[in-house]
N, C-alpha and C. Protein backbone atom coordinates (compact mmCIF):
# COMPACT_ATOMS: atom_id res chain seq x y z
N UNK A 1 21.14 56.20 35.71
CA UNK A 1 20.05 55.24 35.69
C UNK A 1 20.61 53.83 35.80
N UNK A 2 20.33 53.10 36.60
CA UNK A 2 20.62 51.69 36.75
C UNK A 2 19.07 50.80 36.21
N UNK A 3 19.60 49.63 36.20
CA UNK A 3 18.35 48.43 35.60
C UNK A 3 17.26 48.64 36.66
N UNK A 4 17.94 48.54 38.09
CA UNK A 4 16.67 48.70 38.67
C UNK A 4 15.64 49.59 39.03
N UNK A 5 16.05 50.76 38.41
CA UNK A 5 15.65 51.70 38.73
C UNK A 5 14.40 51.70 37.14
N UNK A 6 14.57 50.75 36.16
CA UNK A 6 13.99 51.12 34.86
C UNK A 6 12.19 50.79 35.11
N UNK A 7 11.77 51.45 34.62
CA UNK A 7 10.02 51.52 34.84
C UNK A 7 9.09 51.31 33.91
N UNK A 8 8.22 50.72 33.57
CA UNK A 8 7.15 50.96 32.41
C UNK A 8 6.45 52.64 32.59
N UNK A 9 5.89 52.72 31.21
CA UNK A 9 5.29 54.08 31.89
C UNK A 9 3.85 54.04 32.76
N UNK A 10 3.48 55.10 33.11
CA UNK A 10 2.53 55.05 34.45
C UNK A 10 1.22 54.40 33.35
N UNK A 11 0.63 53.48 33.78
CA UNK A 11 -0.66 53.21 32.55
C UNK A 11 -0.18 52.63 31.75
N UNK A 12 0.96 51.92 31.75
CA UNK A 12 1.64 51.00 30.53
C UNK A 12 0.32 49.49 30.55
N UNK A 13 0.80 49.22 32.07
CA UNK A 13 0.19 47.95 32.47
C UNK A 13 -0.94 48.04 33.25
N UNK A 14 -1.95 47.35 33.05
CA UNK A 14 -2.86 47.32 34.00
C UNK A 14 -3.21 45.50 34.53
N UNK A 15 -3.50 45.64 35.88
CA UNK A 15 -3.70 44.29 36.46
C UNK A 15 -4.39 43.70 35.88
N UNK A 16 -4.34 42.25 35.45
CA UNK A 16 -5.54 41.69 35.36
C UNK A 16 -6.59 41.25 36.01
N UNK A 17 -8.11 41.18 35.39
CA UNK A 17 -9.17 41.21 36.36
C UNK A 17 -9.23 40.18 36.49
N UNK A 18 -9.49 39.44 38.13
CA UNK A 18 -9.82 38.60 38.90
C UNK A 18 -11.41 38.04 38.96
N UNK A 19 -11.92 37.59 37.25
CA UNK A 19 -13.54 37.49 37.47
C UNK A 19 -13.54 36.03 38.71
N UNK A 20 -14.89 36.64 38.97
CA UNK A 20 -15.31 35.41 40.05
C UNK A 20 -15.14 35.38 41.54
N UNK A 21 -14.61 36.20 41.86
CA UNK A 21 -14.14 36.94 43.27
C UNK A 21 -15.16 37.70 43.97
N UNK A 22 -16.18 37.50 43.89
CA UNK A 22 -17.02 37.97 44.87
C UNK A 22 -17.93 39.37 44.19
N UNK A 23 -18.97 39.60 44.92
CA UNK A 23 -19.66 40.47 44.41
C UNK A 23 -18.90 42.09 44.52
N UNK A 24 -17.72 42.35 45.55
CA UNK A 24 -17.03 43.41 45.82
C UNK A 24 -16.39 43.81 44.47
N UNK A 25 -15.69 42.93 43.53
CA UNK A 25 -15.01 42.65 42.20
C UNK A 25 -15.59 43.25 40.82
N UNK A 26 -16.56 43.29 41.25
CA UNK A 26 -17.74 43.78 40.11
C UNK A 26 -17.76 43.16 38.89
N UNK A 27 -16.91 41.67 39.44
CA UNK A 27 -17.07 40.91 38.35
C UNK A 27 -17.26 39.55 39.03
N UNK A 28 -18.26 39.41 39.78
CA UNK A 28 -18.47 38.60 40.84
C UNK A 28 -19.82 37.57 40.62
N UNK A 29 -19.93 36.35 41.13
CA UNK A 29 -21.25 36.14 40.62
C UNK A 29 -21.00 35.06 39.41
N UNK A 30 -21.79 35.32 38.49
CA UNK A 30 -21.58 34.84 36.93
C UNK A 30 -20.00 35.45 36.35
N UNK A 31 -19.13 36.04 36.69
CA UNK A 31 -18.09 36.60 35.98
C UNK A 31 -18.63 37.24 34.63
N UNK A 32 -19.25 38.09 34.44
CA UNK A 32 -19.59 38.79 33.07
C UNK A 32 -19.98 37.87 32.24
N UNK A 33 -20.43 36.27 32.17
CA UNK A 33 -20.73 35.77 31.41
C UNK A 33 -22.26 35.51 31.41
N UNK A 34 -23.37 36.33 31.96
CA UNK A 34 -24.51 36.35 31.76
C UNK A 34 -25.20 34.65 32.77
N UNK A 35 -26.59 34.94 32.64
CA UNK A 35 -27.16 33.86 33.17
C UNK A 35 -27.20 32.72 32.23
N UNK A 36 -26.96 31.21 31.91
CA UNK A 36 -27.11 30.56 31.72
C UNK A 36 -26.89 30.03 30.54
N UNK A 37 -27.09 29.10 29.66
CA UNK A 37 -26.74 29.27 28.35
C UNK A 37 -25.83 28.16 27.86
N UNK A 38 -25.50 27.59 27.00
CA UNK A 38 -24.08 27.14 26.23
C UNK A 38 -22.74 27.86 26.81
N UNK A 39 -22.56 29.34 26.19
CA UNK A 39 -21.64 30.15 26.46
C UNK A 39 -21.41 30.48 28.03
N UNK A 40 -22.20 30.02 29.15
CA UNK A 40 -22.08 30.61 30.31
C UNK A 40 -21.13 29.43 31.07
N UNK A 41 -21.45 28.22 30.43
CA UNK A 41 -20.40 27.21 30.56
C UNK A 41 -18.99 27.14 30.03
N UNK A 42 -18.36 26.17 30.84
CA UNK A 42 -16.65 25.89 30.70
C UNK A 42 -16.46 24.86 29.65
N UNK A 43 -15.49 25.07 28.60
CA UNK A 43 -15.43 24.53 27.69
C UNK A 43 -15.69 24.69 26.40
N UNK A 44 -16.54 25.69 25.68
CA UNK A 44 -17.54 25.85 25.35
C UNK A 44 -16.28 26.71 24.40
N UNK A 45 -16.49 26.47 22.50
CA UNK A 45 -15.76 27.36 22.37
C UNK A 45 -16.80 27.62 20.98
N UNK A 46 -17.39 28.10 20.26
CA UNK A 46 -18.05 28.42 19.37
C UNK A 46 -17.29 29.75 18.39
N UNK A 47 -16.10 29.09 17.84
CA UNK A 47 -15.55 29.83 16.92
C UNK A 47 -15.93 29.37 15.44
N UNK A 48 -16.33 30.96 14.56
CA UNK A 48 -17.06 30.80 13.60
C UNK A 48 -18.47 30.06 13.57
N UNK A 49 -19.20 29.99 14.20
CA UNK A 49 -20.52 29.61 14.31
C UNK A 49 -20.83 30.91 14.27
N UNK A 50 -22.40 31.28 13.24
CA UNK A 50 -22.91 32.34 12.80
C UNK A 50 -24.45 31.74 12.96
N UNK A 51 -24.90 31.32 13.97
CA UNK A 51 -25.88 31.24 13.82
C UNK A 51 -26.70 30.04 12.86
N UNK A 52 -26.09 29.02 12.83
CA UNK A 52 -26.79 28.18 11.52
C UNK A 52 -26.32 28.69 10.10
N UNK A 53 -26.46 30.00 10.16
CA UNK A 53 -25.98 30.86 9.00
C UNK A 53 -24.76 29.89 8.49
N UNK A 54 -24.63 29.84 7.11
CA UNK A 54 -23.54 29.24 6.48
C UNK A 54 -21.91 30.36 7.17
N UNK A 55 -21.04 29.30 7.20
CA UNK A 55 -19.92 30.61 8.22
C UNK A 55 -19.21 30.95 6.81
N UNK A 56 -18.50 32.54 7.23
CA UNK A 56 -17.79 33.60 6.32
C UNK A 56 -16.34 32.48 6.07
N UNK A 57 -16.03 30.94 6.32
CA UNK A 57 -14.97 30.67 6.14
C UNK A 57 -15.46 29.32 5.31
N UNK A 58 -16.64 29.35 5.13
CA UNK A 58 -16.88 28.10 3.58
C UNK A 58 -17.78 28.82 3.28
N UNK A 59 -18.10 30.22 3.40
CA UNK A 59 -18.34 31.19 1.74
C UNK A 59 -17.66 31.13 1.00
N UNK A 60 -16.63 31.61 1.49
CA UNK A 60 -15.33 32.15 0.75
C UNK A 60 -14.73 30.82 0.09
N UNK A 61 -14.25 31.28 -1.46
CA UNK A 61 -13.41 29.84 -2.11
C UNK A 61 -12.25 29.73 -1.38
N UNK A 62 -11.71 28.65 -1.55
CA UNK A 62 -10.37 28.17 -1.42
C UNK A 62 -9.56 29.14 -2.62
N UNK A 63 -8.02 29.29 -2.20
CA UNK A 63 -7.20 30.24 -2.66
C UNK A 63 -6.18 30.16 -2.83
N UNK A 64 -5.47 29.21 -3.48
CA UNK A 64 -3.82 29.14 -3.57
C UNK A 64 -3.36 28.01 -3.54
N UNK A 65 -2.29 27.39 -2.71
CA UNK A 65 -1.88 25.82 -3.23
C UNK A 65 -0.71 26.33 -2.10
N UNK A 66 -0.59 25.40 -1.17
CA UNK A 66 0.32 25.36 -0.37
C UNK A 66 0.91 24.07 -0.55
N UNK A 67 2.91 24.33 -1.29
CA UNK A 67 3.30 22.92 -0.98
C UNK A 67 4.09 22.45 -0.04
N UNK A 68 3.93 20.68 0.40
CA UNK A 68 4.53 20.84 0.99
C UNK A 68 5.53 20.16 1.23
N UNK A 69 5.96 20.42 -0.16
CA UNK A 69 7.88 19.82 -0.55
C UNK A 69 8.63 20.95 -0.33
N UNK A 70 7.86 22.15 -0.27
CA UNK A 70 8.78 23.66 -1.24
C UNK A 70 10.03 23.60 -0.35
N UNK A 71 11.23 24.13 -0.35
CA UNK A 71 12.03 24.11 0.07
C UNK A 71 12.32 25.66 0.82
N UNK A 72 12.48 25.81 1.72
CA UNK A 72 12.49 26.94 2.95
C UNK A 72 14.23 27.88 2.95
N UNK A 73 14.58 28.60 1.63
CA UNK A 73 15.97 29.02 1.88
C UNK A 73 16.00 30.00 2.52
N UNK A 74 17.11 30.70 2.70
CA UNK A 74 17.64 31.67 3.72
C UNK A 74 18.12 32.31 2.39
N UNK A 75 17.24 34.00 1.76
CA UNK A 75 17.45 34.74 0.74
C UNK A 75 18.56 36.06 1.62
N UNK A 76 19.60 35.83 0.83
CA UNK A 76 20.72 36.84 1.11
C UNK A 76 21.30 37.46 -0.27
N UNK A 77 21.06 38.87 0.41
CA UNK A 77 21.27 40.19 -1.25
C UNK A 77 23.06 39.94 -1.12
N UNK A 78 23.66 40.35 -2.29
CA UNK A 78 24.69 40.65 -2.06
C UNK A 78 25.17 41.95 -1.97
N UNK A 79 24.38 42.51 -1.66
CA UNK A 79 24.53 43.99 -0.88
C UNK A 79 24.88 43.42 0.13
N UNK A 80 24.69 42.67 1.09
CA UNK A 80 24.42 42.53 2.16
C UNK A 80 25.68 41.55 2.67
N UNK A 81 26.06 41.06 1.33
CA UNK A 81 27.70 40.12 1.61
C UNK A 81 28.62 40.92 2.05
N UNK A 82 28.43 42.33 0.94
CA UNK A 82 29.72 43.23 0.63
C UNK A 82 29.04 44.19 2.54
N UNK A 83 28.39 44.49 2.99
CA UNK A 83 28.10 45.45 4.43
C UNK A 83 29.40 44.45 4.89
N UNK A 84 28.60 42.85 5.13
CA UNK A 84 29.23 42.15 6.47
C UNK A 84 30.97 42.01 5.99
N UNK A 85 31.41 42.08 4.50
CA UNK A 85 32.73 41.95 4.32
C UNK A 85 33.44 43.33 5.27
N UNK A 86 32.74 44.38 4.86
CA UNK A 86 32.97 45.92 4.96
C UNK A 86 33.16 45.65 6.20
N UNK A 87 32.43 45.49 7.40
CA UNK A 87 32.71 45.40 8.85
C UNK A 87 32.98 44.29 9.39
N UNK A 88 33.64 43.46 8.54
CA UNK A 88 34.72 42.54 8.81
C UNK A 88 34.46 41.36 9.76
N UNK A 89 33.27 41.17 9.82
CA UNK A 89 32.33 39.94 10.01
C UNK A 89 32.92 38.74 9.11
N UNK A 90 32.80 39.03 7.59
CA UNK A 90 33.18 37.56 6.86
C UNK A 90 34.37 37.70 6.36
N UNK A 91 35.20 36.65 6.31
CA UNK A 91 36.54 36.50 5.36
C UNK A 91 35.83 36.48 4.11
N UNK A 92 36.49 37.28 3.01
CA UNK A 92 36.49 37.58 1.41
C UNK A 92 36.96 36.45 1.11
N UNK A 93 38.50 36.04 1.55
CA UNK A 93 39.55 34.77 1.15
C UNK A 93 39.01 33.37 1.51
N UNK A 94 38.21 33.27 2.16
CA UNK A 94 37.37 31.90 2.89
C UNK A 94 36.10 31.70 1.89
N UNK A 95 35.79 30.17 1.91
CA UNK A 95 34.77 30.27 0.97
C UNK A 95 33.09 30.88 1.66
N UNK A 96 32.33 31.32 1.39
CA UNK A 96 31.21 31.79 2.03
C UNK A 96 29.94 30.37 1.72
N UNK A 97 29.93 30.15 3.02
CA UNK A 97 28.65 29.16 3.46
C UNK A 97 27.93 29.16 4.09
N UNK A 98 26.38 28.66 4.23
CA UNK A 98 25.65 28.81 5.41
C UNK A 98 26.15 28.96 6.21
N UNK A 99 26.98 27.87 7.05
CA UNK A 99 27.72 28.13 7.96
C UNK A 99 27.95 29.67 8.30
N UNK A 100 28.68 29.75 7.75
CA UNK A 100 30.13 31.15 7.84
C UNK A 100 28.95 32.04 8.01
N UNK A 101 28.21 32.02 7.27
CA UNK A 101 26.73 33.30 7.22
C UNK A 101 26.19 32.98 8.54
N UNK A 102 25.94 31.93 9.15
CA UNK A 102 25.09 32.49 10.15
C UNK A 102 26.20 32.28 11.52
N UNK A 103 27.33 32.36 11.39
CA UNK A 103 27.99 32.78 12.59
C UNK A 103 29.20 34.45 12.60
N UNK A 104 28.56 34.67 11.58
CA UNK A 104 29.06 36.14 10.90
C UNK A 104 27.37 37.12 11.52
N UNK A 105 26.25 36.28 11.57
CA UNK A 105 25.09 37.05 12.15
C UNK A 105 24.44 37.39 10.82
N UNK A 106 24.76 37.10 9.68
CA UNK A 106 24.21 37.71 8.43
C UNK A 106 22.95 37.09 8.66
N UNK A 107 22.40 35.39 8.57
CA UNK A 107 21.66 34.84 8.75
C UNK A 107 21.22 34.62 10.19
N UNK A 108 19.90 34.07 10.72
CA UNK A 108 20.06 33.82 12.65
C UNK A 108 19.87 32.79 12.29
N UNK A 109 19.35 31.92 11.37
CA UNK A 109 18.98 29.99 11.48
C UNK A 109 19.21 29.63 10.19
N UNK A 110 19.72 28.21 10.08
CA UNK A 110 20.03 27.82 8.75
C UNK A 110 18.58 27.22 8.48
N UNK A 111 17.96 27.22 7.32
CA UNK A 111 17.14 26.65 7.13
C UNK A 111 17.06 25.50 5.93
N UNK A 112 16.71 25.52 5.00
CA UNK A 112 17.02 24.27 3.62
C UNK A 112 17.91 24.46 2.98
N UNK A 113 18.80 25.68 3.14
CA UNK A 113 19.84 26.47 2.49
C UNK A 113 20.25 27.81 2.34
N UNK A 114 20.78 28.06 1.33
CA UNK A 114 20.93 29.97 0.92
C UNK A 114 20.90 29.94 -0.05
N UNK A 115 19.63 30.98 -0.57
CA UNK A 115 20.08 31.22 -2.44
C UNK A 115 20.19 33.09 -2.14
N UNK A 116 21.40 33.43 -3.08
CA UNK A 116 21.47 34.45 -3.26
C UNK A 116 21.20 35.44 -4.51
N UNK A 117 20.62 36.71 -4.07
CA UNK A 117 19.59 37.63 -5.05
C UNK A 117 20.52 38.63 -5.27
N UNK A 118 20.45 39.03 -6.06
CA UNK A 118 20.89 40.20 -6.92
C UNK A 118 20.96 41.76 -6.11
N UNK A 119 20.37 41.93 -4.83
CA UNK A 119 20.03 43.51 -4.82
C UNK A 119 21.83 43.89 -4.08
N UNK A 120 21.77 45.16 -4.50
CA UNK A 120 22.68 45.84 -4.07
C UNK A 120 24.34 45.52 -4.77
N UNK A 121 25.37 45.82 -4.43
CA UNK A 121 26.25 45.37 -5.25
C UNK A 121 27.36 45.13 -4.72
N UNK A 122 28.31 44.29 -4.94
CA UNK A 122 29.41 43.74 -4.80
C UNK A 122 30.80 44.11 -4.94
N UNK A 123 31.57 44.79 -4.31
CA UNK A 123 33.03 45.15 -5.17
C UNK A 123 34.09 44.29 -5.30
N UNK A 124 34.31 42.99 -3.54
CA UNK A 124 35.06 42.55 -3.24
C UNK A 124 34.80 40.60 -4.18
N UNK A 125 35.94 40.38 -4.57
CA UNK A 125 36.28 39.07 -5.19
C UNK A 125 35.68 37.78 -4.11
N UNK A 126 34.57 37.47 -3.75
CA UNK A 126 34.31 36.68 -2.97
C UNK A 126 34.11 34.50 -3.92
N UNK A 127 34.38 33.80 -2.98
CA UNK A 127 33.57 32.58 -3.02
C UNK A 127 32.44 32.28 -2.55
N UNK A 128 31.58 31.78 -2.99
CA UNK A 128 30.07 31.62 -2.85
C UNK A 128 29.50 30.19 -2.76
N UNK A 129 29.42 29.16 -2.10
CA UNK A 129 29.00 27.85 -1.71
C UNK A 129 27.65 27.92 -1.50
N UNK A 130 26.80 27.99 -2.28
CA UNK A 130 24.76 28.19 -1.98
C UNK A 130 24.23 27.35 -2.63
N UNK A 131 22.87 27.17 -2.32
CA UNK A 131 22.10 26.22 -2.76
C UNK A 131 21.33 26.83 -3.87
N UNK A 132 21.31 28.21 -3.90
CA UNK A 132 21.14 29.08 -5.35
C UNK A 132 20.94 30.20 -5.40
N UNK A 133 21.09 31.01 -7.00
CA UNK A 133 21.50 32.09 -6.81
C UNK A 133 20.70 32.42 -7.88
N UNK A 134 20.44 33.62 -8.01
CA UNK A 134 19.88 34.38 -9.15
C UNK A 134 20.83 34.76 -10.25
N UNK A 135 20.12 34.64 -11.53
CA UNK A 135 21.41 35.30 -12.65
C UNK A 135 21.92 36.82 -12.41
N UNK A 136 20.98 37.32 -11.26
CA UNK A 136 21.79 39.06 -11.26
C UNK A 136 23.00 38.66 -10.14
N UNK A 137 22.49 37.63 -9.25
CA UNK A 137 23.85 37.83 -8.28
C UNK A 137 24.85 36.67 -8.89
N UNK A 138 24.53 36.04 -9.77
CA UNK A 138 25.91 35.31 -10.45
C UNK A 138 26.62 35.62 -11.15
N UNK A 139 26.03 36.99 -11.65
CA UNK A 139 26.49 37.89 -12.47
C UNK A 139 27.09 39.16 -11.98
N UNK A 140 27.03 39.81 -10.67
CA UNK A 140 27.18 40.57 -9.69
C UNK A 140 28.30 40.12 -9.23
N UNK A 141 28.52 38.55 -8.82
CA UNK A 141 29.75 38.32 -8.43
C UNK A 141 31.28 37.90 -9.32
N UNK A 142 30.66 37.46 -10.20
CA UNK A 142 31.50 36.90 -11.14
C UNK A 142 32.28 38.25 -12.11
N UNK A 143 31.09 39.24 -11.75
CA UNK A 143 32.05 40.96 -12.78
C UNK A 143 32.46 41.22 -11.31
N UNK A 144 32.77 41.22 -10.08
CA UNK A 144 33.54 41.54 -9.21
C UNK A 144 35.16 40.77 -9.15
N UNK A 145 34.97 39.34 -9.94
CA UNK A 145 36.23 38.55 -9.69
C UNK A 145 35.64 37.30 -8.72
N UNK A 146 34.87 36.92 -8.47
CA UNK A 146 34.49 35.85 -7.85
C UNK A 146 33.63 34.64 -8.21
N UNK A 147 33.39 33.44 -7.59
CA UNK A 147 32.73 32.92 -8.16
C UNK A 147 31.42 32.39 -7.26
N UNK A 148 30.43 31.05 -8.11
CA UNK A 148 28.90 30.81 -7.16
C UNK A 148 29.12 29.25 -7.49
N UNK A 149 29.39 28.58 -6.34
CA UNK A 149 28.95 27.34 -6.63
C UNK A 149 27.63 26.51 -6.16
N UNK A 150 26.95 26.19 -6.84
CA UNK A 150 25.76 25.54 -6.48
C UNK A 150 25.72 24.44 -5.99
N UNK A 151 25.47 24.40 -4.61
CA UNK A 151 25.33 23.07 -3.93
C UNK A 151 24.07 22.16 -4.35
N UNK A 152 24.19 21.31 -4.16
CA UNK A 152 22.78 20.36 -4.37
C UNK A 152 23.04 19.64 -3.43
N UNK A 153 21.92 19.33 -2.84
CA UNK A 153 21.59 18.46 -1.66
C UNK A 153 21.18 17.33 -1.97
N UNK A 154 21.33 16.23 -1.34
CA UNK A 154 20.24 14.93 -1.59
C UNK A 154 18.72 15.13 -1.83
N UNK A 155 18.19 16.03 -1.63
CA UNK A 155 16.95 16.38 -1.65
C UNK A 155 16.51 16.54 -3.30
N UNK A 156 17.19 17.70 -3.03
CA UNK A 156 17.28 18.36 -4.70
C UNK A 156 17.84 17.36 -5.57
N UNK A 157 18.75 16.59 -5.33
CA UNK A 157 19.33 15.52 -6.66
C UNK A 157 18.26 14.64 -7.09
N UNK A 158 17.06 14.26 -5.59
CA UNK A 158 16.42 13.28 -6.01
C UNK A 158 15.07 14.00 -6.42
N UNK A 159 14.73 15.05 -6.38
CA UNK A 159 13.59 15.80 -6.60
C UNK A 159 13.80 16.33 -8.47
N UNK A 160 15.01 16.30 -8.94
CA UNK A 160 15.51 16.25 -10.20
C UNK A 160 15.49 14.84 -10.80
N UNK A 161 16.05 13.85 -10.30
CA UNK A 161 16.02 12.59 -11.37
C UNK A 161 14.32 12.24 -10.85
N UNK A 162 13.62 12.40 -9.89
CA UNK A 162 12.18 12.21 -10.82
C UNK A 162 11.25 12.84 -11.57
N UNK A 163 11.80 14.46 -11.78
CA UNK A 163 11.50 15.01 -12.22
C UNK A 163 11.74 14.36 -13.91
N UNK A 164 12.78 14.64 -13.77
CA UNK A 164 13.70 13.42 -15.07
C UNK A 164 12.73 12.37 -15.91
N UNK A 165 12.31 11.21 -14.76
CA UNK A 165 12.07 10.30 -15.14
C UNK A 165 10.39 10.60 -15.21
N UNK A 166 10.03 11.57 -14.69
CA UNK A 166 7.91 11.92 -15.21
C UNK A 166 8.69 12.66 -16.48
N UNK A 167 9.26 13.14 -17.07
CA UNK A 167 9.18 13.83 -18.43
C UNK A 167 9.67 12.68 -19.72
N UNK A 168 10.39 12.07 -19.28
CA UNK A 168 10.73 10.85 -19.92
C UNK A 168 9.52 10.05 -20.17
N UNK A 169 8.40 9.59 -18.53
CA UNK A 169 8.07 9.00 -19.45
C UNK A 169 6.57 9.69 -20.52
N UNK A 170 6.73 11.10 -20.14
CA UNK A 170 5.54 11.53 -20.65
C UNK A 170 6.03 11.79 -22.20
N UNK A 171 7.14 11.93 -22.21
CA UNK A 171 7.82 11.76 -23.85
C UNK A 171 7.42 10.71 -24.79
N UNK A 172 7.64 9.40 -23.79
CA UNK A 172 7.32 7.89 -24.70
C UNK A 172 5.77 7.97 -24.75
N UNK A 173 4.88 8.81 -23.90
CA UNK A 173 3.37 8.38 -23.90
C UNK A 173 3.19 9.37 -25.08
N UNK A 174 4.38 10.51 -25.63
CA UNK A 174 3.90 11.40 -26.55
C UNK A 174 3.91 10.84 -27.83
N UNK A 175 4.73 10.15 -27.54
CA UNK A 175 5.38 9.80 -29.13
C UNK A 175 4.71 8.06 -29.64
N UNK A 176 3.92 7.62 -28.55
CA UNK A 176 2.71 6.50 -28.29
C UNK A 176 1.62 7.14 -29.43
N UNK A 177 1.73 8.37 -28.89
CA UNK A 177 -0.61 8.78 -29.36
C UNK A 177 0.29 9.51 -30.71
């Protein structure tokens, strides 16, 4: 079998229909969009309109809290350190960083960082450079012989000292009343 020879199966694909092409087309004429109307026109997009009817998307309450400081990491098990050590993707002896992770293929995009989780387990003595880690995988690595250092970013340093400084001053407004 060569590439060119490779096929969809028979009925995989079907053409698309050509509305507006004549009455032979059987979609000719109006194109299936009926005589006249709002909807028979171009442009015209009436999503969620129910009729006057109140629409099914301000029935329904609002639901959750999207923020949009949260920080976007790249979650890596350390099961998943010890595979890529095993098939010799990452140096053990090198420190392990975003970097190194996503040109080892562990990760495909760096995103706000790496915090690493607990699943699976560790045998080999690794270094760990992340932006954070769970107490099972700091604990996972550290009974293997290795260690986790926690990076902090400019982000995070300054998302901490104002964190800092709203508890501070909600301390002095406590100790005010």
């Amino acid at each position: 079998m060569r590439l060119n020879e490779l096929r969809d199966n028979p009925g995989a694909t079907r053409p698309r229909k050509r509305v507006g092409r004549g009455i032979g087309s059987g979609k000719g004429k109006t194109a299936g969009r009926g005589q006249k109307g709002q909807k028979s026109r171009s442009g015209v997009a009436i999503k969620g309109f129910e009729g006057g009817q109140m629409p099914i998307h301000r029935r329904l309450p609002k639901r959750g809290f999207n923020n949009i400081f949260a920080l976007d990491y790249n979650e890596v098990n350390v099961g998943r350190l010890q595979e890529a050590i095993d098939a010799g993707k990452l140096d053990a002896a090198a420190p392990i960083t975003a970097e190194v992770l996503k040109a080892a293929g562990v990760i495909r995009r760096l995103r706000d960082g790496v915090r690493l989780l607990g699943n699976g387990e560790i045998k080999t003595a690794v270094t760990c450079e992340v932006h954070g880690a769970s107490k099972g995988a700091v604990a996972a690595i550290e009974k293997a012989g290795g260690t986790v250092k926690i990076i902090t970013d400019r982000k995070s340093e300054a998302r901490a000292r104002k964190r800092a400084r709203r508890r501070k001053i909600e301390q002095e407004g406590d100790k005010a009343n």
